[in-house]
C-alpha atoms as a PDB file:
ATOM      1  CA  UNK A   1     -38.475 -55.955  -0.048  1.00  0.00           C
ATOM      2  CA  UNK A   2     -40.427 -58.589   2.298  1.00  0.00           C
ATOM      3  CA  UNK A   3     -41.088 -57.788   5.444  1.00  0.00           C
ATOM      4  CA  UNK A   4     -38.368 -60.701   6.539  1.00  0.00           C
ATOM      5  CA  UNK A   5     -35.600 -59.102   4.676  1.00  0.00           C
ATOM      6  CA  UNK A   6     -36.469 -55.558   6.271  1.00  0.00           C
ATOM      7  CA  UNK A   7     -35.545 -57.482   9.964  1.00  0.00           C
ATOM      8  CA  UNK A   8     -32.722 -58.907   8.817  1.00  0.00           C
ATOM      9  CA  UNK A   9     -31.749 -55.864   7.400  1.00  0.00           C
ATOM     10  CA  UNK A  10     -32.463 -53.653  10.489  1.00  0.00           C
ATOM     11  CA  UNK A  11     -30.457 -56.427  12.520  1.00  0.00           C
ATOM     12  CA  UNK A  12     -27.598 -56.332  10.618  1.00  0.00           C
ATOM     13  CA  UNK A  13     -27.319 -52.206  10.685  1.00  0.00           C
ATOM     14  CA  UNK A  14     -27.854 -53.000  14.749  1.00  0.00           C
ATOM     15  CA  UNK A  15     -25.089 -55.476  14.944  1.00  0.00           C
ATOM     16  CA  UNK A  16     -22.589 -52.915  12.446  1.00  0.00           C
ATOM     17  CA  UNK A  17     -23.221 -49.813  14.505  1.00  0.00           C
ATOM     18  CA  UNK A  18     -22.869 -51.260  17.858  1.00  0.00           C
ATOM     19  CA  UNK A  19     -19.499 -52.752  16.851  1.00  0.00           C
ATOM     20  CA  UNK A  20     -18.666 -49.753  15.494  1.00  0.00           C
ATOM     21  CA  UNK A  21     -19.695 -47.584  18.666  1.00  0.00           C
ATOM     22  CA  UNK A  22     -16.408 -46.229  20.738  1.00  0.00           C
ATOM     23  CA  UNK A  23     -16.121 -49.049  23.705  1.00  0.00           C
ATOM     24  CA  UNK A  24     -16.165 -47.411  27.183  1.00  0.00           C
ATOM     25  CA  UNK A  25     -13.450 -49.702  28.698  1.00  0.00           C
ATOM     26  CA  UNK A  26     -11.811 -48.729  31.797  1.00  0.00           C
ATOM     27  CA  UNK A  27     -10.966 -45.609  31.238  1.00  0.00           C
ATOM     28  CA  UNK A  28     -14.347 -45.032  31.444  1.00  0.00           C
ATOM     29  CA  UNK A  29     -15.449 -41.428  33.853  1.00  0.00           C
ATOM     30  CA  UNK A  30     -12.025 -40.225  33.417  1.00  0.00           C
ATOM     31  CA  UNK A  31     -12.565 -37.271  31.698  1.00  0.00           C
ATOM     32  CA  UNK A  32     -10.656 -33.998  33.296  1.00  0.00           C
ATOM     33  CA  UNK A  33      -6.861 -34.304  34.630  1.00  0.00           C
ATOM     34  CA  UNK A  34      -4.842 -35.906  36.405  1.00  0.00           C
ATOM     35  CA  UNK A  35      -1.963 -35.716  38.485  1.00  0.00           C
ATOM     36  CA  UNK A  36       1.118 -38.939  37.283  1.00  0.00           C
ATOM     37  CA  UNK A  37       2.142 -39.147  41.106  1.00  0.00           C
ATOM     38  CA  UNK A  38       4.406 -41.865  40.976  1.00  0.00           C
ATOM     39  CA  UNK A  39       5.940 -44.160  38.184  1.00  0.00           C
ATOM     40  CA  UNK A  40       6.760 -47.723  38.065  1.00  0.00           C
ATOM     41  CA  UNK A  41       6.052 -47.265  42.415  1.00  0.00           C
ATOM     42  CA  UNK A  42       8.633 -44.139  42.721  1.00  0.00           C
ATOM     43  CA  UNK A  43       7.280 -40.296  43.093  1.00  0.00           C
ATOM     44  CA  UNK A  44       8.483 -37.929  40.670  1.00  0.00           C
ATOM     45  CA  UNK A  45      10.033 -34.373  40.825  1.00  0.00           C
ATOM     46  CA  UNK A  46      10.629 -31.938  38.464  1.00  0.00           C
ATOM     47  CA  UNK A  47      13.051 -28.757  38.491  1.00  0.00           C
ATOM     48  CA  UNK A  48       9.924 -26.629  37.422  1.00  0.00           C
ATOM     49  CA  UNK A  49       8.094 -27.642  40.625  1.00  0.00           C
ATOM     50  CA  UNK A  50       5.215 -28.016  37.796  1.00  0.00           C
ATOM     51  CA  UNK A  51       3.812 -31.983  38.383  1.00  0.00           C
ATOM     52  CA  UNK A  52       4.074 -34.325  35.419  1.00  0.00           C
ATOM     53  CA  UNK A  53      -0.168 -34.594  34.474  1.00  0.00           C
ATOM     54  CA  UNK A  54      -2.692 -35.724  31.616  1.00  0.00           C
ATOM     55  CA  UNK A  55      -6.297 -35.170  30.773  1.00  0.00           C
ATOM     56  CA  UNK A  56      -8.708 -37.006  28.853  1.00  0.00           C
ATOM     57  CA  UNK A  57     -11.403 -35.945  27.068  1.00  0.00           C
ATOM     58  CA  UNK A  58     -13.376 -38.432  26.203  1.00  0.00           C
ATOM     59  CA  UNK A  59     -15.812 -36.842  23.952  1.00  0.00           C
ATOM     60  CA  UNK A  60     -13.115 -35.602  21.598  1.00  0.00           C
ATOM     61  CA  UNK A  61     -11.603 -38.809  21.811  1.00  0.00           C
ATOM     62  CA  UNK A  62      -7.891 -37.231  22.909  1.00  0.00           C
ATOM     63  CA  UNK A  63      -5.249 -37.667  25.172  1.00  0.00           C
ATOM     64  CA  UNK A  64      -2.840 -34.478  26.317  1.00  0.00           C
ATOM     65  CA  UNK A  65      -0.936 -33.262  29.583  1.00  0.00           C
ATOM     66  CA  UNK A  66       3.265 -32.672  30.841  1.00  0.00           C
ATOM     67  CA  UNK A  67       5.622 -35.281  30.857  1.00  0.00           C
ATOM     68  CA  UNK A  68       7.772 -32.946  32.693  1.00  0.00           C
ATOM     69  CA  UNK A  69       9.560 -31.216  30.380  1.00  0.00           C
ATOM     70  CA  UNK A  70       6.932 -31.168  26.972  1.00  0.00           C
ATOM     71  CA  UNK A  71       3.411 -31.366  26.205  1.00  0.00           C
ATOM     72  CA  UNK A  72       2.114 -34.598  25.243  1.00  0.00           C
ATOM     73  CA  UNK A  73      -0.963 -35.607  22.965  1.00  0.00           C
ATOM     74  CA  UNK A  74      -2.758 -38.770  21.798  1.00  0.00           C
ATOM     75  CA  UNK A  75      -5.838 -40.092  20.294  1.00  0.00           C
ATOM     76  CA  UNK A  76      -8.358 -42.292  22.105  1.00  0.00           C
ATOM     77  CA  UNK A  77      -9.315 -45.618  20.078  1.00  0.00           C
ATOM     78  CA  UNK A  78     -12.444 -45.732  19.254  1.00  0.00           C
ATOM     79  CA  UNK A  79     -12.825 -49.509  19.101  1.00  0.00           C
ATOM     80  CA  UNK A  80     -10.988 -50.610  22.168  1.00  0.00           C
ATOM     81  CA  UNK A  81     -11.796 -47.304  24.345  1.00  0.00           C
ATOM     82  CA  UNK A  82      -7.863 -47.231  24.854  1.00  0.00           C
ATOM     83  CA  UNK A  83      -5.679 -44.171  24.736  1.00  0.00           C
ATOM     84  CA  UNK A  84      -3.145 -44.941  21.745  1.00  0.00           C
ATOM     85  CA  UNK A  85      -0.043 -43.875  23.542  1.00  0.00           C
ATOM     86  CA  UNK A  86       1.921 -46.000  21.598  1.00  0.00           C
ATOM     87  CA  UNK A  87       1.592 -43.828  18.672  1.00  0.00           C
ATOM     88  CA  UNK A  88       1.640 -40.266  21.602  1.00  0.00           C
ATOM     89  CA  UNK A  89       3.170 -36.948  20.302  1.00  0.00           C
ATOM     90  CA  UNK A  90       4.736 -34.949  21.758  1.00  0.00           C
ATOM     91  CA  UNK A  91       6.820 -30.906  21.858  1.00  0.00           C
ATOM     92  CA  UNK A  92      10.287 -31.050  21.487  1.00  0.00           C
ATOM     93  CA  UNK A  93      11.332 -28.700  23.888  1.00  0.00           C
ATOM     94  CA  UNK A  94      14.770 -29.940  25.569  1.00  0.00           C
ATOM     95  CA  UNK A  95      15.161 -29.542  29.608  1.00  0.00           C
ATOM     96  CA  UNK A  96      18.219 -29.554  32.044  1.00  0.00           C
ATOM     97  CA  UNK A  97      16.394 -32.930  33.763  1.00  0.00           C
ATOM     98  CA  UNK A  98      15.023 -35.321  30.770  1.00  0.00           C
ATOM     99  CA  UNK A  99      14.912 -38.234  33.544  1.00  0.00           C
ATOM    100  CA  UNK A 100      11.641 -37.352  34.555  1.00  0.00           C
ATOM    101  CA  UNK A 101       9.903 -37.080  31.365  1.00  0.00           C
ATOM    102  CA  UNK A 102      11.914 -39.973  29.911  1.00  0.00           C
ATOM    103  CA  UNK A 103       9.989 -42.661  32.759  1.00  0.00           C
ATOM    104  CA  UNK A 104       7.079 -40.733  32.499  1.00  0.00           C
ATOM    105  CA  UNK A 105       6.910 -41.545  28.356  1.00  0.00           C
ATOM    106  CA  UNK A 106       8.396 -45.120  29.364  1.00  0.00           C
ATOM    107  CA  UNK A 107       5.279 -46.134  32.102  1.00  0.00           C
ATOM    108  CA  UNK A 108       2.602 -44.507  29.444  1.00  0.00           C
ATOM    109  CA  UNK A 109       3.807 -46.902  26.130  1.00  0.00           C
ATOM    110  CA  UNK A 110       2.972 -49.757  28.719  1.00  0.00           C
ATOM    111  CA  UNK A 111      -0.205 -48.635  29.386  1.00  0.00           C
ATOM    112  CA  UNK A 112      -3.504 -51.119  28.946  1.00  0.00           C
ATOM    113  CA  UNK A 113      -5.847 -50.758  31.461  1.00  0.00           C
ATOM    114  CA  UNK A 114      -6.921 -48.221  34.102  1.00  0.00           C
ATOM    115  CA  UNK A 115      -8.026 -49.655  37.169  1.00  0.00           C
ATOM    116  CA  UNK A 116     -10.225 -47.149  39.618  1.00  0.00           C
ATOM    117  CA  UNK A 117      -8.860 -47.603  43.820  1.00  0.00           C
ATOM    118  CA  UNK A 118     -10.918 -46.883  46.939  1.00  0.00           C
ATOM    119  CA  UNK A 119      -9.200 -43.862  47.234  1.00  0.00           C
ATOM    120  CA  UNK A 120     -10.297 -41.732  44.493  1.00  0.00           C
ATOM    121  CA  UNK A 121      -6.794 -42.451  42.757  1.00  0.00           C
ATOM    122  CA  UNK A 122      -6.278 -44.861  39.675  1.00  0.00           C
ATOM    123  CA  UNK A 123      -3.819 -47.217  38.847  1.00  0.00           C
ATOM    124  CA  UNK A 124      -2.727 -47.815  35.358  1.00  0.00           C
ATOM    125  CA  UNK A 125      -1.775 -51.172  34.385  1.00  0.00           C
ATOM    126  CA  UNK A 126       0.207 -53.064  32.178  1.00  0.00           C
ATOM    127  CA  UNK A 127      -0.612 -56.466  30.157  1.00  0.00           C
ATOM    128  CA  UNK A 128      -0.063 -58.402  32.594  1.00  0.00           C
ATOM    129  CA  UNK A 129      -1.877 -56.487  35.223  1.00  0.00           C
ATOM    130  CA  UNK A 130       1.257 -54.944  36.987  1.00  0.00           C
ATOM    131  CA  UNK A 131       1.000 -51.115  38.347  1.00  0.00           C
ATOM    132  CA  UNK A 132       3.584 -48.967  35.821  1.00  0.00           C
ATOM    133  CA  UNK A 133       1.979 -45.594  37.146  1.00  0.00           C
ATOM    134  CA  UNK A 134      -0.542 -43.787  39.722  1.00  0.00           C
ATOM    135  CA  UNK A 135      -2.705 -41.182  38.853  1.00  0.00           C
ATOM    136  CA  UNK A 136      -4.566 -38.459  41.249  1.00  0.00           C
ATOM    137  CA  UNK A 137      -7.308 -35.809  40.118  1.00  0.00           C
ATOM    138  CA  UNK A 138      -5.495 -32.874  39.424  1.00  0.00           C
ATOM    139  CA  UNK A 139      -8.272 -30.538  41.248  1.00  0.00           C
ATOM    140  CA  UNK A 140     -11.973 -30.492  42.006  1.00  0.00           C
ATOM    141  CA  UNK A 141     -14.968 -28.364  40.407  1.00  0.00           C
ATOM    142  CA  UNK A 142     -15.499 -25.309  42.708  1.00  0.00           C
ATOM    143  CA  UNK A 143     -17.879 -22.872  43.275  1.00  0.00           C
ATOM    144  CA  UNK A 144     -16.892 -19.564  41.829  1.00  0.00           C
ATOM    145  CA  UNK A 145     -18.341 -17.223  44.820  1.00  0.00           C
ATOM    146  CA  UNK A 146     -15.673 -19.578  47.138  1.00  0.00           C
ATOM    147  CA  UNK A 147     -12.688 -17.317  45.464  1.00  0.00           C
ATOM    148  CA  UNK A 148     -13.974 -14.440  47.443  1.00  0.00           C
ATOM    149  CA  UNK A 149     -11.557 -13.037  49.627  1.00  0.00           C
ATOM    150  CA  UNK A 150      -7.973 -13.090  50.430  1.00  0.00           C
ATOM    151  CA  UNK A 151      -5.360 -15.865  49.464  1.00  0.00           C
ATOM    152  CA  UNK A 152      -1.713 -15.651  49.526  1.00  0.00           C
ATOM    153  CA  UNK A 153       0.215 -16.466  46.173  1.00  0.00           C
ATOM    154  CA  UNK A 154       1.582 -20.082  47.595  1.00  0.00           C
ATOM    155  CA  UNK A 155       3.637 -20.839  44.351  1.00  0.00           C
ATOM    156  CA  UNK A 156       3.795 -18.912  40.808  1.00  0.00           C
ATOM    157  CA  UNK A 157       5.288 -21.633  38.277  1.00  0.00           C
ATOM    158  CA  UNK A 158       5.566 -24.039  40.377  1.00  0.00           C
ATOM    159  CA  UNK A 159       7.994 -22.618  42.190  1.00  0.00           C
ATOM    160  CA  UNK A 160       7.509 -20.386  46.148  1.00  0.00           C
ATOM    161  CA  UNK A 161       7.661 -17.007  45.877  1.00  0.00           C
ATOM    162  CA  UNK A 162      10.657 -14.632  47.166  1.00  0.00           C
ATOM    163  CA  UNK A 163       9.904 -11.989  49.742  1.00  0.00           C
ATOM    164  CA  UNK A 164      12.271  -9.486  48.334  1.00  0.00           C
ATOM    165  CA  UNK A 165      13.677  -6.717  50.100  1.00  0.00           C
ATOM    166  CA  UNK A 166      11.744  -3.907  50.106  1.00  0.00           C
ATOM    167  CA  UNK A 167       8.671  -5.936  49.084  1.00  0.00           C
ATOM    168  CA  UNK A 168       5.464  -7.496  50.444  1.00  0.00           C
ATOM    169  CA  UNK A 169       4.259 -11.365  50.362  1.00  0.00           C
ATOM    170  CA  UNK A 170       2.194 -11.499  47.144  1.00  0.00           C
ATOM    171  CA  UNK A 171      -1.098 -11.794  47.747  1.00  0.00           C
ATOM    172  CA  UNK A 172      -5.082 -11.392  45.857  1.00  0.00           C
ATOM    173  CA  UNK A 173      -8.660 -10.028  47.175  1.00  0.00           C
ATOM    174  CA  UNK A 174     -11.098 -11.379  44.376  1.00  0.00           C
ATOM    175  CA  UNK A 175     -14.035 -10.100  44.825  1.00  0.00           C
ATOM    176  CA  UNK A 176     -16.414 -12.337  42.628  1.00  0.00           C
ATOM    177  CA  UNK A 177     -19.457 -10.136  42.981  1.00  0.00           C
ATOM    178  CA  UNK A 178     -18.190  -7.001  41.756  1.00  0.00           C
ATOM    179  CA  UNK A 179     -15.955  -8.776  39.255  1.00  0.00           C
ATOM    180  CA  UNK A 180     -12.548  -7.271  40.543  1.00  0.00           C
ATOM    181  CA  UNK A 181      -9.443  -8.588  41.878  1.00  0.00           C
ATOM    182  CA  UNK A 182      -7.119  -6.516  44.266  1.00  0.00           C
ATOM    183  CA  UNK A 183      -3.747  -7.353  46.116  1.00  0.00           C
ATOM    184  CA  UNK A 184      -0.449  -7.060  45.624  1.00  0.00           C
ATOM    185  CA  UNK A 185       1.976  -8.914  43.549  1.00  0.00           C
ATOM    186  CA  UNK A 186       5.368  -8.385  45.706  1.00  0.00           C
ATOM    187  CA  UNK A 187       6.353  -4.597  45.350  1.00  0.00           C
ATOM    188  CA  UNK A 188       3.229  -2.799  43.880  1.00  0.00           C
ATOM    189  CA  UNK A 189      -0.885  -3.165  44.574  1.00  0.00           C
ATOM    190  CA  UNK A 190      -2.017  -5.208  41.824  1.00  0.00           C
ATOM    191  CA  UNK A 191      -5.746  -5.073  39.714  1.00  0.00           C
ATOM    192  CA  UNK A 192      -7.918  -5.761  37.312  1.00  0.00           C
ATOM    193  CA  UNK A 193     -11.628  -7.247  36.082  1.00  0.00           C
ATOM    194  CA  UNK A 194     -12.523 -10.853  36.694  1.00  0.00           C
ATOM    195  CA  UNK A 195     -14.579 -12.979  33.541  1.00  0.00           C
ATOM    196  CA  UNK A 196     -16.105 -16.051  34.680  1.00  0.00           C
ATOM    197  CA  UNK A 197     -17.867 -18.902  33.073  1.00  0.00           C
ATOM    198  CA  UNK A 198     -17.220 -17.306  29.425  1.00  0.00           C
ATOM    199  CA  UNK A 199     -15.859 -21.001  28.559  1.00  0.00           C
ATOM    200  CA  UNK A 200     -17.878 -23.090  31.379  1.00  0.00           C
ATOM    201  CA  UNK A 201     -17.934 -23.081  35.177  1.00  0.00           C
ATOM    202  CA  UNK A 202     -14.752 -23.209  36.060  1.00  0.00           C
ATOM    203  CA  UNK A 203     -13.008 -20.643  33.298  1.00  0.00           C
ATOM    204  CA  UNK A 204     -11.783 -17.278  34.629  1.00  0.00           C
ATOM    205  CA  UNK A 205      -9.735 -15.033  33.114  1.00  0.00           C
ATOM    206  CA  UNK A 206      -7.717 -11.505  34.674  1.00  0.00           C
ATOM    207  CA  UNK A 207      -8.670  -8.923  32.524  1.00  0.00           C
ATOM    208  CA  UNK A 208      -5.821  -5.967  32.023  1.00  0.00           C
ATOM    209  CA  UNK A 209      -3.988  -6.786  35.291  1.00  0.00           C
ATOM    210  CA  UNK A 210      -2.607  -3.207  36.404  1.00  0.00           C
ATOM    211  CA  UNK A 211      -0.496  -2.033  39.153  1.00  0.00           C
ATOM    212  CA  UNK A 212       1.149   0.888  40.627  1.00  0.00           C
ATOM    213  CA  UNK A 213       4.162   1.977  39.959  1.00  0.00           C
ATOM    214  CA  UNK A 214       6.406   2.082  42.868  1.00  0.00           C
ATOM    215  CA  UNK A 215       9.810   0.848  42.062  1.00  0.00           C
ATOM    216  CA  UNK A 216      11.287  -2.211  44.604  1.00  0.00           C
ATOM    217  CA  UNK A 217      15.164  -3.772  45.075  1.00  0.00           C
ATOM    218  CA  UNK A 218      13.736  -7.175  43.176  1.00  0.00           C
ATOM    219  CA  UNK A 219      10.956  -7.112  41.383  1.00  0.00           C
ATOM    220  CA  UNK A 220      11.456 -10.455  39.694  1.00  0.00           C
ATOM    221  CA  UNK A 221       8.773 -12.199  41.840  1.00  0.00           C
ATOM    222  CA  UNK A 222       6.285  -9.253  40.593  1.00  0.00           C
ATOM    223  CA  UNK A 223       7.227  -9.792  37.271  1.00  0.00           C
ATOM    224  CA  UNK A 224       6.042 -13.556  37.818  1.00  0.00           C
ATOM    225  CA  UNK A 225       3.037 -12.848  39.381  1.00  0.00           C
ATOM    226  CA  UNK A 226       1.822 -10.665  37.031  1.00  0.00           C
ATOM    227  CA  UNK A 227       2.723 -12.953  33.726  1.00  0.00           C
ATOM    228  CA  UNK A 228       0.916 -15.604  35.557  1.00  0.00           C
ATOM    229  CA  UNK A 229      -1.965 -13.581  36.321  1.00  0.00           C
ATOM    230  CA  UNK A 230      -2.278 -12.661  32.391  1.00  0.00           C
ATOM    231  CA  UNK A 231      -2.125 -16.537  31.555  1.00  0.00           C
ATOM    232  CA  UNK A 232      -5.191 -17.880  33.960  1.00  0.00           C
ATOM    233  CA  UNK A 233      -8.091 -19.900  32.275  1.00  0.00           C
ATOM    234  CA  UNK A 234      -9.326 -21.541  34.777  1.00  0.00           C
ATOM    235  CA  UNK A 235      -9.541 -22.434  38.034  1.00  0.00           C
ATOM    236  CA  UNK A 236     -10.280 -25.640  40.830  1.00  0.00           C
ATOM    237  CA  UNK A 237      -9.705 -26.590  44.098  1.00  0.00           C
ATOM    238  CA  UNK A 238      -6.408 -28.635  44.682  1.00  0.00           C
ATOM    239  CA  UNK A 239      -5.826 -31.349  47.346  1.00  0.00           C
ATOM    240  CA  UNK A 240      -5.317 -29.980  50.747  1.00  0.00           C
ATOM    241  CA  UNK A 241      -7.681 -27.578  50.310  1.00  0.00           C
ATOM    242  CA  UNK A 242      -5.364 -24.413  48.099  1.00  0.00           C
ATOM    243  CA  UNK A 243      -6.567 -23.239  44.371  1.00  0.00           C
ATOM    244  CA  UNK A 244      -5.245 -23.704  41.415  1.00  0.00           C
ATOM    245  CA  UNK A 245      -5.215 -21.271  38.359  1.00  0.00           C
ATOM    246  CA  UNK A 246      -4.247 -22.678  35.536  1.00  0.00           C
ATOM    247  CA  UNK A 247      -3.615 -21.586  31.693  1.00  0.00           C
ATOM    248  CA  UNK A 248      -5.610 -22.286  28.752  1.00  0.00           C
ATOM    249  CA  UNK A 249      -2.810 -25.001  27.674  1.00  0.00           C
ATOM    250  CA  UNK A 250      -3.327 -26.552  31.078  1.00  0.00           C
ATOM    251  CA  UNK A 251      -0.193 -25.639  33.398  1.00  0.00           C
ATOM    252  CA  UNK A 252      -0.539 -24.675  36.768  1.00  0.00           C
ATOM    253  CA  UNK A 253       0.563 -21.156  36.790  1.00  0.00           C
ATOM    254  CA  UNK A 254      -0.342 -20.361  40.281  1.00  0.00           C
ATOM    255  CA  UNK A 255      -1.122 -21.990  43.595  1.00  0.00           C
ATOM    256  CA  UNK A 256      -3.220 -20.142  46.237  1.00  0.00           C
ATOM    257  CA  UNK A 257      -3.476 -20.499  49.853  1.00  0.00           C
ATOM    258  CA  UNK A 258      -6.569 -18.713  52.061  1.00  0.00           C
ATOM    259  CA  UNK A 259      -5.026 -15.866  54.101  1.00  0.00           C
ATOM    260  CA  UNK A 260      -5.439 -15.685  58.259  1.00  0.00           C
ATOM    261  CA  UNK A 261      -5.820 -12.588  59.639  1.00  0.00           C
ATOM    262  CA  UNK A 262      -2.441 -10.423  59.082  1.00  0.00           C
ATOM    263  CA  UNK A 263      -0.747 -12.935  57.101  1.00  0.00           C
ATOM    264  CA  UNK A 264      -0.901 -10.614  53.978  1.00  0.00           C
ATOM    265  CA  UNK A 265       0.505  -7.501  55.759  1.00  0.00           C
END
């Protein structure tokens, strides 16, 4: 082969790979999650008080999150950068509210561009440019030494917990140097052994949360502290400054707000 047909050669395996090559488009830097705060330019709710999300990851080329009532999943197209959610899956899980989920699915098949605001949010657009949803980051890298201390249990679920009779506010003491978490979950003292960064920065996980065994009038809110506990993955820091603990299938599980002296007792 002449050394002209070698360049034309090399220039033609150029020209095939970079067509080839996964296009960035604009949903380019949007790997992690993301809160769906409103649809079609109305918030949503949810009777699980958990917040309709989803989460690129760019590098695996997939799409997943809550609709508000199932887990969703796509595929990212490799030639147009685009998540496919015209061809999304999805659990079939059925809920007492659908309506939620049902606009959520509805904005996301519309879906064609994302479009980055001032404001750290992003807007995703339709084909003709028009705003079907707005998305917020679901919660911020933090340092793992800034869980030290005390934080009260703000929601478990989703949901606030109740100060049964009998009972204390639930509340944790993580104590990142030692590797222990303290508190109490509602009724008894709650522990167990912290692992961090096993699965990156921000993965944690409670191992063999313990407690005593005094016996309260409800211990329903316990119960739900300590399932929660026994599901955390990882953590972040949420708008307005609480933490987040979420499971390894990405649902908030618990929402944390930093104790003032003698809130806790």
């Amino acid at each position: 082969m002449n050394k002209k047909m070698i360049v034309a050669a090399t220039v033609c395996s150029m020209a095939l790979a970079a067509c080839n090559a996964p296009k960035k488009g604009s949903f380019a830097g949007m790997d992690g999650e993301w809160n769906i705060t409103t649809v079609e330019g109305r918030s949503l709710t949810t009777a699980s008080g958990q917040a309709p999300y989803i989460g690129f990851d760019l590098k695996q080329g997939r799409v997943y999150g809550y609709s508000g009532c199932n887990r969703i999943m796509a595929s990212i197209d490799p030639k147009t950068g685009l998540p496919a959610f015209d061809k999304m899956g999805s659990t079939m899980m059925a809920c007492p509210d659908m309506e939620t989920e049902r606009r959520v699915l509805s904005a996301l098949t519309k879906v064609e561009k994302a479009q980055k605001a001032g404001d750290g949010s992003v807007a995703l657009l339709d084909a003709d440019g028009k705003e079907v949803a707005r998305l917020e980051r679901r919660s911020e890298p933090m340092d793992y030494a800034g869980l030290d201390g005390e934080w009260l249990v703000a929601k478990v679920y989703g949901q606030a917990p109740k100060e049964a009779e009998g009972g204390r506010r639930p509340s944790l003491t993580f104590d990142t140097k030692a590797g222990r978490l303290g508190g109490n979950a509602g009724c008894n003292r709650v522990m167990g052994a912290l692992e961090h960064g096993k699965d990156g920065a921000q993965s944690l996980t409670v191992q063999n949360p313990a407690t005593t065994r005094m016996a309260c009038p409800d211990m329903e809110t316990e119960r739900q502290v300590l399932s929660a506990l026994g599901e955390v993955s990882t953590f972040g820091r949420l708008k307005g400054g609480h933490v987040g603990l979420f499971s390894a299938n990405g649902m908030l599980v618990m929402e944390l707000a930093k104790a003032t002296a003698g809130q806790a007792e």
